[in-house]
Protein backbone atom coordinates (compact mmCIF):
# COMPACT_ATOMS: atom_id res chain seq x y z
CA UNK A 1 -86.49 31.21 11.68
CA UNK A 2 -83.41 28.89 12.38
CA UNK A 3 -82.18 26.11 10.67
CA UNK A 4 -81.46 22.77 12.01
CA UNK A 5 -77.27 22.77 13.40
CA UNK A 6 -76.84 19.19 12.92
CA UNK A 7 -77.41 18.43 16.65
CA UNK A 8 -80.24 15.40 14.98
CA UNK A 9 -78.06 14.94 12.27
CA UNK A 10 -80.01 10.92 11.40
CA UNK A 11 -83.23 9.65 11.28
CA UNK A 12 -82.78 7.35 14.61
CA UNK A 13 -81.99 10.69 16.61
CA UNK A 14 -86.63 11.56 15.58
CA UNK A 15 -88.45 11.08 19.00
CA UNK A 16 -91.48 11.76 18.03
CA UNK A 17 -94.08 13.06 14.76
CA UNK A 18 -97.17 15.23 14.77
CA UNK A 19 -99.15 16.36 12.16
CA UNK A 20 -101.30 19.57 12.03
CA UNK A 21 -104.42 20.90 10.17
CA UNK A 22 -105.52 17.31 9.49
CA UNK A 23 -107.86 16.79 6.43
CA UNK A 24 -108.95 14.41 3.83
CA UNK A 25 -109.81 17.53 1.58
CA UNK A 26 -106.95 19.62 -0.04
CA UNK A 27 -109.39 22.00 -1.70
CA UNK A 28 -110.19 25.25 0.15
CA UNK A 29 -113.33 25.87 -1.46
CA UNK A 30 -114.48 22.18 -0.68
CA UNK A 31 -118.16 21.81 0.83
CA UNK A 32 -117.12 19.02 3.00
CA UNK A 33 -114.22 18.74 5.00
CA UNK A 34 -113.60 15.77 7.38
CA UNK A 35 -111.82 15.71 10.50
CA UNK A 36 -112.77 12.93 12.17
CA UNK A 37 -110.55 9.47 10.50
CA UNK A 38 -108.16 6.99 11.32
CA UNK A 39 -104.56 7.50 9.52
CA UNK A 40 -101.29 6.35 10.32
CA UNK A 41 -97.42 7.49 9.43
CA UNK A 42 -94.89 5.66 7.63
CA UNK A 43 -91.02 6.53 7.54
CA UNK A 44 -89.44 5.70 4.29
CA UNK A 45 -85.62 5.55 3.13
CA UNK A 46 -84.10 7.08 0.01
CA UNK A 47 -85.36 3.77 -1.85
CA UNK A 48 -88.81 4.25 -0.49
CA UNK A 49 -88.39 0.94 1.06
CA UNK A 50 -90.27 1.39 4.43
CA UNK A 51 -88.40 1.79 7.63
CA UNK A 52 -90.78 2.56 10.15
CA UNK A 53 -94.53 2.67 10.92
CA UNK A 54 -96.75 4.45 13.32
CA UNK A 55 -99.66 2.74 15.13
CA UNK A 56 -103.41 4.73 13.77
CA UNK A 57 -105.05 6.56 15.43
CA UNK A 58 -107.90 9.05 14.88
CA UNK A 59 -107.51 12.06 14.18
CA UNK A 60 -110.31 13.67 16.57
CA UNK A 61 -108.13 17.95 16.86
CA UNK A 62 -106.40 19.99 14.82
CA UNK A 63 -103.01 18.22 16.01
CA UNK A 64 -102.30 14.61 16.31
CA UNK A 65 -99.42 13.45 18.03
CA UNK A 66 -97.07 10.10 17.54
CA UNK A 67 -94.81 9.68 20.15
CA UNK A 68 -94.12 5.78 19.62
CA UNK A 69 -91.11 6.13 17.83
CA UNK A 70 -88.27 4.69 19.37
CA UNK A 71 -85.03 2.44 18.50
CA UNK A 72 -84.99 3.28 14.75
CA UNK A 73 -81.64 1.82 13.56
CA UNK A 74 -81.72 3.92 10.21
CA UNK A 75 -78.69 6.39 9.64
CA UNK A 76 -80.11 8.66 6.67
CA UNK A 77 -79.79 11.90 6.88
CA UNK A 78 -82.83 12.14 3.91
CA UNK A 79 -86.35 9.82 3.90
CA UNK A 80 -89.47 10.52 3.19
CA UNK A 81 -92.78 10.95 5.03
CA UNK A 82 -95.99 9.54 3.72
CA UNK A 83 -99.21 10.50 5.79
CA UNK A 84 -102.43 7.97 5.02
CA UNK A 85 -105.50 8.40 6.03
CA UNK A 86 -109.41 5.87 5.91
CA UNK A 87 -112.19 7.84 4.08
CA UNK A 88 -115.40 7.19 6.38
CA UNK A 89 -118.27 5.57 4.99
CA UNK A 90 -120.38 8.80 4.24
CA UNK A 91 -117.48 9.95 1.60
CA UNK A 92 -120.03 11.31 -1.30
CA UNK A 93 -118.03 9.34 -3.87
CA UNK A 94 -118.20 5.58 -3.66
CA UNK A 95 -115.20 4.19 -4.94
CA UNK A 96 -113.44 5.98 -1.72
CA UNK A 97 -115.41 4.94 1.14
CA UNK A 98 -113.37 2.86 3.49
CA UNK A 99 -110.66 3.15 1.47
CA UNK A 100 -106.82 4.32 2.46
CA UNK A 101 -104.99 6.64 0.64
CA UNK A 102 -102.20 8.43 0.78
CA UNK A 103 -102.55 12.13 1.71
CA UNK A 104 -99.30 13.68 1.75
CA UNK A 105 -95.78 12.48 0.38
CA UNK A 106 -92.97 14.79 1.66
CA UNK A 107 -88.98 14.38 1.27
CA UNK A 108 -86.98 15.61 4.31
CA UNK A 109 -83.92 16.81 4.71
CA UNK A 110 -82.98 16.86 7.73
CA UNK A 111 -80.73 19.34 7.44
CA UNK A 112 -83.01 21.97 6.08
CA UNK A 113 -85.68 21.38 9.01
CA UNK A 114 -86.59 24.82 10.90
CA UNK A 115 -86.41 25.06 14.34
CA UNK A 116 -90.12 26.29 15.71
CA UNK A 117 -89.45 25.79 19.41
CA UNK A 118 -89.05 23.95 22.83
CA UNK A 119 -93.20 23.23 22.50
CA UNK A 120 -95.86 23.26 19.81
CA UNK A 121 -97.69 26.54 19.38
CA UNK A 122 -98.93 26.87 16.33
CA UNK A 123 -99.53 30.97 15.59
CA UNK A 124 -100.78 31.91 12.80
CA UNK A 125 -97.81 34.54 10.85
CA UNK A 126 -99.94 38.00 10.20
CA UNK A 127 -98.16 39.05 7.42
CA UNK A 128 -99.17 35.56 5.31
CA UNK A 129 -103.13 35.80 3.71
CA UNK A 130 -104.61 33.40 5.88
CA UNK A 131 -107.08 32.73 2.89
CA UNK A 132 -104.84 31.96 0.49
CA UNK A 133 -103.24 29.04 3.29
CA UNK A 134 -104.14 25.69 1.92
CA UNK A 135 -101.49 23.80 3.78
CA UNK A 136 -103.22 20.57 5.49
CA UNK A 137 -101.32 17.21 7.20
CA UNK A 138 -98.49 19.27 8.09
CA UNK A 139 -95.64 17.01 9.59
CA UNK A 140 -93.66 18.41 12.64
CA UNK A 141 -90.57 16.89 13.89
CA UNK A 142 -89.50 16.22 17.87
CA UNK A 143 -85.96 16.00 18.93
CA UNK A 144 -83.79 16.58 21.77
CA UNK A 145 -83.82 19.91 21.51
CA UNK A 146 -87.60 20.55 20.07
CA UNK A 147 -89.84 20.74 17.55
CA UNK A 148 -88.91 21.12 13.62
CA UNK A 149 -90.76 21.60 10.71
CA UNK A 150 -90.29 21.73 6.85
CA UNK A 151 -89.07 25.10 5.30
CA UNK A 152 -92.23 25.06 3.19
CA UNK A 153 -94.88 25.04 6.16
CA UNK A 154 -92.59 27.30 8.71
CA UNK A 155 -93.14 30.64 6.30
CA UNK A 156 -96.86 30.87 7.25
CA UNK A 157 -96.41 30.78 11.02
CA UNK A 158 -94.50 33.16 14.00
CA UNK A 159 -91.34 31.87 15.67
CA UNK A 160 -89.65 33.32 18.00
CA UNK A 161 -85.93 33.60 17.82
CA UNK A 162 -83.71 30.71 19.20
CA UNK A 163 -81.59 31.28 21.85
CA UNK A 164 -78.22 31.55 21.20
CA UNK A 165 -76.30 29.38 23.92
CA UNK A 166 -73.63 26.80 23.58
CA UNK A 167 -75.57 23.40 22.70
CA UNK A 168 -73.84 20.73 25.41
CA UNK A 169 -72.80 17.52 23.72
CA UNK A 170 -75.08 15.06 25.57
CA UNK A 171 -75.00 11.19 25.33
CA UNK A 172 -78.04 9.83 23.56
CA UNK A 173 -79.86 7.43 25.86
CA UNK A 174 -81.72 4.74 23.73
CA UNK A 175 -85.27 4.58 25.22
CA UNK A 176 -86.03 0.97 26.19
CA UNK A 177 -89.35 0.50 25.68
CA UNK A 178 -92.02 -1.86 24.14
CA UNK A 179 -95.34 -0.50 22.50
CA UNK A 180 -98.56 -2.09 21.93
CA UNK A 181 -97.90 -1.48 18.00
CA UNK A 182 -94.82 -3.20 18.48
CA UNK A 183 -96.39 -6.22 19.89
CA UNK A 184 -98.78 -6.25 17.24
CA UNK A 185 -96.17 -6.53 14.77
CA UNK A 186 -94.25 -9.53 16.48
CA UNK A 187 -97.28 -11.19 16.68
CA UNK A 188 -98.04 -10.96 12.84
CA UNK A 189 -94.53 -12.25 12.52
CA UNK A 190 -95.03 -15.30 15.11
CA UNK A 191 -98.43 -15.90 13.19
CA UNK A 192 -96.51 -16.10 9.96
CA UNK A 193 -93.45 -18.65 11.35
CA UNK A 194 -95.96 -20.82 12.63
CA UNK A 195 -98.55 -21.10 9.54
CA UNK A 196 -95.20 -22.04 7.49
CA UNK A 197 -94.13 -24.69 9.84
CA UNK A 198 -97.77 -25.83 10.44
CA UNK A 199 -98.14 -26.39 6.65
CA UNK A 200 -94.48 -27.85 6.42
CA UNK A 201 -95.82 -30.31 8.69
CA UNK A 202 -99.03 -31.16 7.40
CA UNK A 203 -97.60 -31.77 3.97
CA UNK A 204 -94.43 -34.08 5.87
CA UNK A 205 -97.35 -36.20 7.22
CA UNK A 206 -99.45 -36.39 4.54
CA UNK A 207 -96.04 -37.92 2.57
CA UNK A 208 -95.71 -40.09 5.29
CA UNK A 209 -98.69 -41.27 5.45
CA UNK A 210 -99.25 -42.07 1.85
CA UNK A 211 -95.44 -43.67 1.34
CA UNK A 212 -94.57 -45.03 4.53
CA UNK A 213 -92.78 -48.30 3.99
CA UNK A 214 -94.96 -51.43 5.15
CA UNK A 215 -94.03 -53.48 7.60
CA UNK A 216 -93.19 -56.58 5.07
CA UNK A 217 -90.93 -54.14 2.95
CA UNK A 218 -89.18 -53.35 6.53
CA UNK A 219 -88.52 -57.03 7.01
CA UNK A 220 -87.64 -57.56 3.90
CA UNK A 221 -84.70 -55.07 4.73
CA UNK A 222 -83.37 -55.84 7.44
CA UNK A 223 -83.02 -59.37 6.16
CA UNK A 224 -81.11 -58.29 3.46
CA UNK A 225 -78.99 -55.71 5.92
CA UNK A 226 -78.25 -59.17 8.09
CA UNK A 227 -77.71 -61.60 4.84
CA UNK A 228 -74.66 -58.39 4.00
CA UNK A 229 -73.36 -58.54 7.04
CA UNK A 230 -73.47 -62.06 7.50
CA UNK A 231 -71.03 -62.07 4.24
CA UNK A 232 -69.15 -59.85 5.05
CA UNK A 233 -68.05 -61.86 8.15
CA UNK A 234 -67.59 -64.77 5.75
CA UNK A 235 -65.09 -62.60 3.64
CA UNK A 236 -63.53 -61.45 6.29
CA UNK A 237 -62.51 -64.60 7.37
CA UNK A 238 -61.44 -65.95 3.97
CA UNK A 239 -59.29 -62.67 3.72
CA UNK A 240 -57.84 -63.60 7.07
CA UNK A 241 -56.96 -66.62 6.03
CA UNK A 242 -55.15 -66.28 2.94
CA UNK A 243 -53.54 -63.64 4.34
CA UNK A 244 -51.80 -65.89 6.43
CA UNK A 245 -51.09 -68.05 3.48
CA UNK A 246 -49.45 -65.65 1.97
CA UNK A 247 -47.29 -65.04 4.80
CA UNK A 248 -46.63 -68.69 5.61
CA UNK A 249 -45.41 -68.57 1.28
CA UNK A 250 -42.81 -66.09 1.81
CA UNK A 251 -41.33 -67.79 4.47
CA UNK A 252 -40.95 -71.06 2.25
CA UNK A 253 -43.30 -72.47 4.52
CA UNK A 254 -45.43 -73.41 1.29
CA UNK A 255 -46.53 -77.31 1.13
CA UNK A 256 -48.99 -79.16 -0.70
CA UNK A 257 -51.25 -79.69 2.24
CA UNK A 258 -51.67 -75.80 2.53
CA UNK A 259 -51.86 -75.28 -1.88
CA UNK A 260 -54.98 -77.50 -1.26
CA UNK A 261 -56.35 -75.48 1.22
CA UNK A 262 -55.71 -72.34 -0.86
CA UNK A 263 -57.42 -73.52 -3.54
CA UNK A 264 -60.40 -74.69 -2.15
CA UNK A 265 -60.53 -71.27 0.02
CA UNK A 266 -60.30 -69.94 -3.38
CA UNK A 267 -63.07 -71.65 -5.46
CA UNK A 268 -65.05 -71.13 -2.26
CA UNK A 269 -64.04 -67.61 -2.27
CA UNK A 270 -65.54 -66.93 -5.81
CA UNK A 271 -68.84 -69.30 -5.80
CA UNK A 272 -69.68 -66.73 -2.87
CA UNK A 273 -68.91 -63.82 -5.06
CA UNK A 274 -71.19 -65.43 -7.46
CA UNK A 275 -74.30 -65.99 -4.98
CA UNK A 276 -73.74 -62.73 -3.48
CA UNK A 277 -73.79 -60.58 -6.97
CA UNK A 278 -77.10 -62.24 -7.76
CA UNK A 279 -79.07 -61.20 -5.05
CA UNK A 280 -77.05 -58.02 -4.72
CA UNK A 281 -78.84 -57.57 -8.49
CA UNK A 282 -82.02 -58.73 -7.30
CA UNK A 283 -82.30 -56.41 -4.29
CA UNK A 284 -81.15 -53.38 -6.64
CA UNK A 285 -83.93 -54.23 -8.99
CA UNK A 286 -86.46 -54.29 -6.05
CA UNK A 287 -85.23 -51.00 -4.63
CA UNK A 288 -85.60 -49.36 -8.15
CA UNK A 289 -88.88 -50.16 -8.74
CA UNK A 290 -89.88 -49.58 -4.98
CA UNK A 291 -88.23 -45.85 -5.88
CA UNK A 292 -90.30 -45.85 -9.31
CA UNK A 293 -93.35 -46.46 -7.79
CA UNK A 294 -92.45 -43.59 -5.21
CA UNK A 295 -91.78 -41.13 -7.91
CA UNK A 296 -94.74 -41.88 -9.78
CA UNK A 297 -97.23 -41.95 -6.97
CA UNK A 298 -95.40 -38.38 -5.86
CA UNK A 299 -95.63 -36.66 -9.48
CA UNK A 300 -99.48 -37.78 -9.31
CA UNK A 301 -100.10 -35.57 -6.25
CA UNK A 302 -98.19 -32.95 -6.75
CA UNK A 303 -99.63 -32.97 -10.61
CA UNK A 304 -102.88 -29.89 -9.95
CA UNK A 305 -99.85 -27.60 -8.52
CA UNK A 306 -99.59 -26.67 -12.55
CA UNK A 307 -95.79 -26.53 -12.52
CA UNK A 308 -95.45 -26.93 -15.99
CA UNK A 309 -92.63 -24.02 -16.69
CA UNK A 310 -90.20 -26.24 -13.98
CA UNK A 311 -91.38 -29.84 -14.43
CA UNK A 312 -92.16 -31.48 -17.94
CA UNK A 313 -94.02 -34.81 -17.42
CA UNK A 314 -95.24 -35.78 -20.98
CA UNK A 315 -91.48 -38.14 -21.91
CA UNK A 316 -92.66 -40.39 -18.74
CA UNK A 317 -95.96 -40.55 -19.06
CA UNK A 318 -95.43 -41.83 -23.08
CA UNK A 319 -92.52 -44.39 -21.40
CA UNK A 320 -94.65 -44.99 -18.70
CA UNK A 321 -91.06 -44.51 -16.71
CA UNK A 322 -91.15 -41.97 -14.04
CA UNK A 323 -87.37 -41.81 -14.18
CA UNK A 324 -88.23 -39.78 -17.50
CA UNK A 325 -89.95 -37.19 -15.59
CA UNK A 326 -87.47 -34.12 -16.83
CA UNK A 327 -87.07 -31.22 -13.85
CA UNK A 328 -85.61 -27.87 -15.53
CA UNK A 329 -83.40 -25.58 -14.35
CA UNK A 330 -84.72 -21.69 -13.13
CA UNK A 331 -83.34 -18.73 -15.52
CA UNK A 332 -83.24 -15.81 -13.07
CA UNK A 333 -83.69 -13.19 -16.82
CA UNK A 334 -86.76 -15.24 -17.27
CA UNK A 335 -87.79 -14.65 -13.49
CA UNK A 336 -87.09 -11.36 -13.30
CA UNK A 337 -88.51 -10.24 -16.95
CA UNK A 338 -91.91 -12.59 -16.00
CA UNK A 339 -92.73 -10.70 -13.09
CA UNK A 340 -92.07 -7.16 -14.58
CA UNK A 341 -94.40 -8.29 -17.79
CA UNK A 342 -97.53 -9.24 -15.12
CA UNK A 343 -96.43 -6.05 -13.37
CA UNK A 344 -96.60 -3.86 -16.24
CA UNK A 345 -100.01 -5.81 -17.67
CA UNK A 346 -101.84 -5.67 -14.76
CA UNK A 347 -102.56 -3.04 -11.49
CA UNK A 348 -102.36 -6.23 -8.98
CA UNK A 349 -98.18 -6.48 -8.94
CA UNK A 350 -98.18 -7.81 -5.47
CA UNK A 351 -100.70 -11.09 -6.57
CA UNK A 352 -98.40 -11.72 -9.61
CA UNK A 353 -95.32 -11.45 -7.37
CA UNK A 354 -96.62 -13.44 -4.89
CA UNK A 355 -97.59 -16.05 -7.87
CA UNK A 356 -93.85 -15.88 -8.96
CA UNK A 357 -92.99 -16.34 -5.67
CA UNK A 358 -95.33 -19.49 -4.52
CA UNK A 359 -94.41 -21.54 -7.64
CA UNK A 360 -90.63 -21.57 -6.78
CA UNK A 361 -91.31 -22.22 -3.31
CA UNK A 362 -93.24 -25.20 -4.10
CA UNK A 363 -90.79 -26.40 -6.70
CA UNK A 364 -88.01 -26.02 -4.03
CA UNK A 365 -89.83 -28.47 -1.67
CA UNK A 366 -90.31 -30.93 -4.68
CA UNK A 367 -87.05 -30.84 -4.88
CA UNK A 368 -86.06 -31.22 -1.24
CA UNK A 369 -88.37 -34.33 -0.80
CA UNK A 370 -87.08 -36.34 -3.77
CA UNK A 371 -83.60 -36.04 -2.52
CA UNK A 372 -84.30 -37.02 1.18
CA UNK A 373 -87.34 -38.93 1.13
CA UNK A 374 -87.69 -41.01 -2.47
CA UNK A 375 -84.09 -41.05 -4.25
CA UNK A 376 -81.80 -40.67 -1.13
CA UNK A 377 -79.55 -38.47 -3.37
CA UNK A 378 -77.32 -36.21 -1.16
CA UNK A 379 -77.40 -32.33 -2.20
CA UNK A 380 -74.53 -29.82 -2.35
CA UNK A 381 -76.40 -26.69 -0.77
CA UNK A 382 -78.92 -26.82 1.47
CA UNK A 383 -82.83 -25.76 1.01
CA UNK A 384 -84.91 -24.19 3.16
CA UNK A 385 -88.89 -23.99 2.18
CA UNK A 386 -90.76 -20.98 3.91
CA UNK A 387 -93.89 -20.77 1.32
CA UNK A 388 -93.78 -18.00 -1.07
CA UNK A 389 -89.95 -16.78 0.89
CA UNK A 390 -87.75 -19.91 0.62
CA UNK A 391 -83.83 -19.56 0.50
CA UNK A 392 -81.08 -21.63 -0.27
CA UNK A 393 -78.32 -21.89 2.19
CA UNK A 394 -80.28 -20.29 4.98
CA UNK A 395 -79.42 -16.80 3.79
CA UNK A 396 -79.80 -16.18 -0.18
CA UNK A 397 -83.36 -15.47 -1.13
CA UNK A 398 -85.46 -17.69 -3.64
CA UNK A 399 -88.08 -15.11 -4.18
CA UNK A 400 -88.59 -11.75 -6.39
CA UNK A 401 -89.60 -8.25 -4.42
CA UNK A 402 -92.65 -6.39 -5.73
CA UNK A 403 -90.14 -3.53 -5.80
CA UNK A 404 -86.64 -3.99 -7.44
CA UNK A 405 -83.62 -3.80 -5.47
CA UNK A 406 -80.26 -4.82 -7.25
CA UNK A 407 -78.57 -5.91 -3.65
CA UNK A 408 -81.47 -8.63 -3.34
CA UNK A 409 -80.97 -9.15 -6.74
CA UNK A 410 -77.84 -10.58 -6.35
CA UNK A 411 -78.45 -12.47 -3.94
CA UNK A 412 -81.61 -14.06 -5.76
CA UNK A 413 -79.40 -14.63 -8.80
CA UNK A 414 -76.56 -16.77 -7.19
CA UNK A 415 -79.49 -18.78 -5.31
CA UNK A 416 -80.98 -19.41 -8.53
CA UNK A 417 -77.15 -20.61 -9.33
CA UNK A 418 -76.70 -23.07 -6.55
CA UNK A 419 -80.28 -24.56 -7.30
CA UNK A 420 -80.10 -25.71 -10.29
CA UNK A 421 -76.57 -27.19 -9.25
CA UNK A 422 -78.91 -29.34 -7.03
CA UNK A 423 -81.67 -30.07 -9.85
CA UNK A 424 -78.34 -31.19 -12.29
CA UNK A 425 -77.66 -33.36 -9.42
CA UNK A 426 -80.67 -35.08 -9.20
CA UNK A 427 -81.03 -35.36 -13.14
CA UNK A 428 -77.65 -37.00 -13.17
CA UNK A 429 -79.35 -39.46 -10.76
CA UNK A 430 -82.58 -40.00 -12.80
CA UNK A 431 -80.72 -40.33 -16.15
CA UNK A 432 -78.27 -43.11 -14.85
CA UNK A 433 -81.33 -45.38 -13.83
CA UNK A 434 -83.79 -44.97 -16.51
């Protein structure tokens, strides 16, 4: 037997996996013994974070054979091999029929791999008790220069020796290709983009729809927008004209006909300021109470999402003030120690992830629409809502992983940071017009 001489030294040299002596059963003695089910391969880093996975197929002989592997990116020279397999529906016990499980978890170093030759021949080594062999699922390794296979399952077969010749330093060709599994996997992704934007959109409409402006509040408006500019004109022109007042005083050019006409420009000047400040007050009033009834009628929709840990509604509803309506800030230790609790309570992590998840994803849109659609408040980092996977500046992740990495982390943590800089932003707002 021979050792692997580094000639595959990382994971994105594999070409291809088989497995061999395929079985649901790992007893010897057992009175049934399937052969004939549907499992698949995964590829896992050091994490056990997955890195790569095999299309199914069934597993009909003794040796199944994935040769779909292609353009892994992954530079390990250690990951891990998990084999699952579908018990059929005639499994004896119940609770297992249909289900997938995991048959066999191996850790491979890739530098401990035997070398087993240029093809797979599988013969049987006669000086191992073939009844005592209880090896199933037995993972074998392609690569440029053959087939490998774990130190473990190598002792119980015959290999021949391996040549000894000077191993030519060829360039690695990446195979361009494009599997059906492949395809299936971009189109999950596709499906996924557009059920996000589809829902993005349906809840833009639906806002739309319910607090569109109406066509008397959009002449009311522009009136105002043309009674502003009209006065500014105005000013303008009275600024023009004392301007050259002033100008026509320095140069002793002062004389009582042009006092007069100061003065009157001046009384003018301010019985304008005093009309204008009026209905600048009135029109203020009307656009608070138009962004009131906004916030109110929003809150009221958005009430069954059962927000309660982010948005406290009980000081405006007593004041009958929306502006009350108090929006609290997102403590990534109380994040991160929530999920681990429903994790650690309960065997369905990924549903009280995923809860996690959803509620900050919705509270990140609440967010986003107040700013650009009811208060007009300007925001210092930019939101992004994708459901349950938001982020905040387009790259630092709003959500929690089922498994804990400290990298994303990070990453969740100063989002967390810059979001509440963006809630304090709109408080500040809310508190000045209450």
């Amino acid at each position: 037997m021979t050792e692997s001489e580094g000639t595959h030294s990382r994971v994105r040299h594999l070409k291809s996996i088989s497995l061999a002596n395929l079985s649901l059963i790992r007893r010897h003695d057992a009175q049934y013994w399937f052969r004939l089910f549907p499992c698949f391969v995964v590829l896992e880093d050091i994490h056990n974070n997955p890195i790569y996975v095999t299309n199914t197929q069934d597993s009909h002989c003794s040796l199944l054979q994935y040769e779909d592997i292609n353009e892994i990116q992954c530079s390990d020279t250690i990951f891990g091999v998990k084999v699952i397999g579908k018990f059929p529906e005639q499994t004896v016990e119940k609770e297992l029929r249909n289900e997938w499980v995991v048959l066999n978890h191996y850790r491979v170093v890739l530098k401990s791999l035997v070398w087993i030759g240029e093809h797979i021949e599988l013969l049987f080594n006669s000086n191992c008790n073939f009844e005592q062999f209880s090896q199933y699922n037995i993972p074998i390794f392609e690569f440029n220069d053959g087939f490998y296979m774990l130190p473990q399952h190598a002792v119980f077969f015959k290999v021949e020796p391996r040549k000894q010749q000077q191993q030519q330093k060829q360039e690695m060709l990446v195979k361009k290709s494009f599997s059906f599994n492949g395809m299936l996997k971009i189109n999950k992704i596709l499906q996924y983009i557009s059920q996000v934007k589809q829902e993005t959109t349906k809840f833009a409409e639906y806002i739309s729809e319910n607090y569109e402006i109406t066509g008397e509040e959009q002449k009311y408006f522009q009136e105002c927008i043309e009674k502003y500019r009209e006065r500014i004109r105005r000013l303008k022109d009275t600024l023009e004209t004392l301007s050259g007042e002033l100008n026509a005083i320095s140069n002793n050019d002062y004389d009582e006909t042009s006092s007069l006409t100061s003065l009157s420009m001046s009384m003018l000047a301010n019985d304008d300021y005093g009309s204008e400040y009026s209905i600048f007050a009135q029109d203020k009033t009307k656009l608070r109470s138009l962004q009131a009834k906004k916030l109110s009628q929003f809150f009221n929709i958005i009430s069954h999402l059962k927000l309660s840990e982010f948005i406290n509604l009980d000081e405006a509803k007593e004041t009958e003030n929306p502006f009350f309506i108090e929006l609290k800030p997102v403590f990534f230790e109380k994040v991160i120690a929530s999920c681990n609790s429903e994790n650690n309570s309960t065997n369905s992590s990924n549903v009280s992830t995923e809860s996690i998840n959803s509620q900050l994803g919705y509270y990140l849109l609440i967010i986003k629409v107040l700013s650009q659609n009811i208060l007009m408040v300007p925001l210092p980092y930019k939101l992004l809502f994708m459901g349950s996977a938001s982020m905040v500046e387009d790259e630092l992740p709003l959500y929690t992983q089922t498994k804990q990495n400290q990298e994303h982390n990070t990453k969740l943590q100063q989002a967390i940071l810059k979001f509440n800089m963006n809630i304090n932003q709109l408080k500040q707002y809310m508190e000045n017009h209450r």
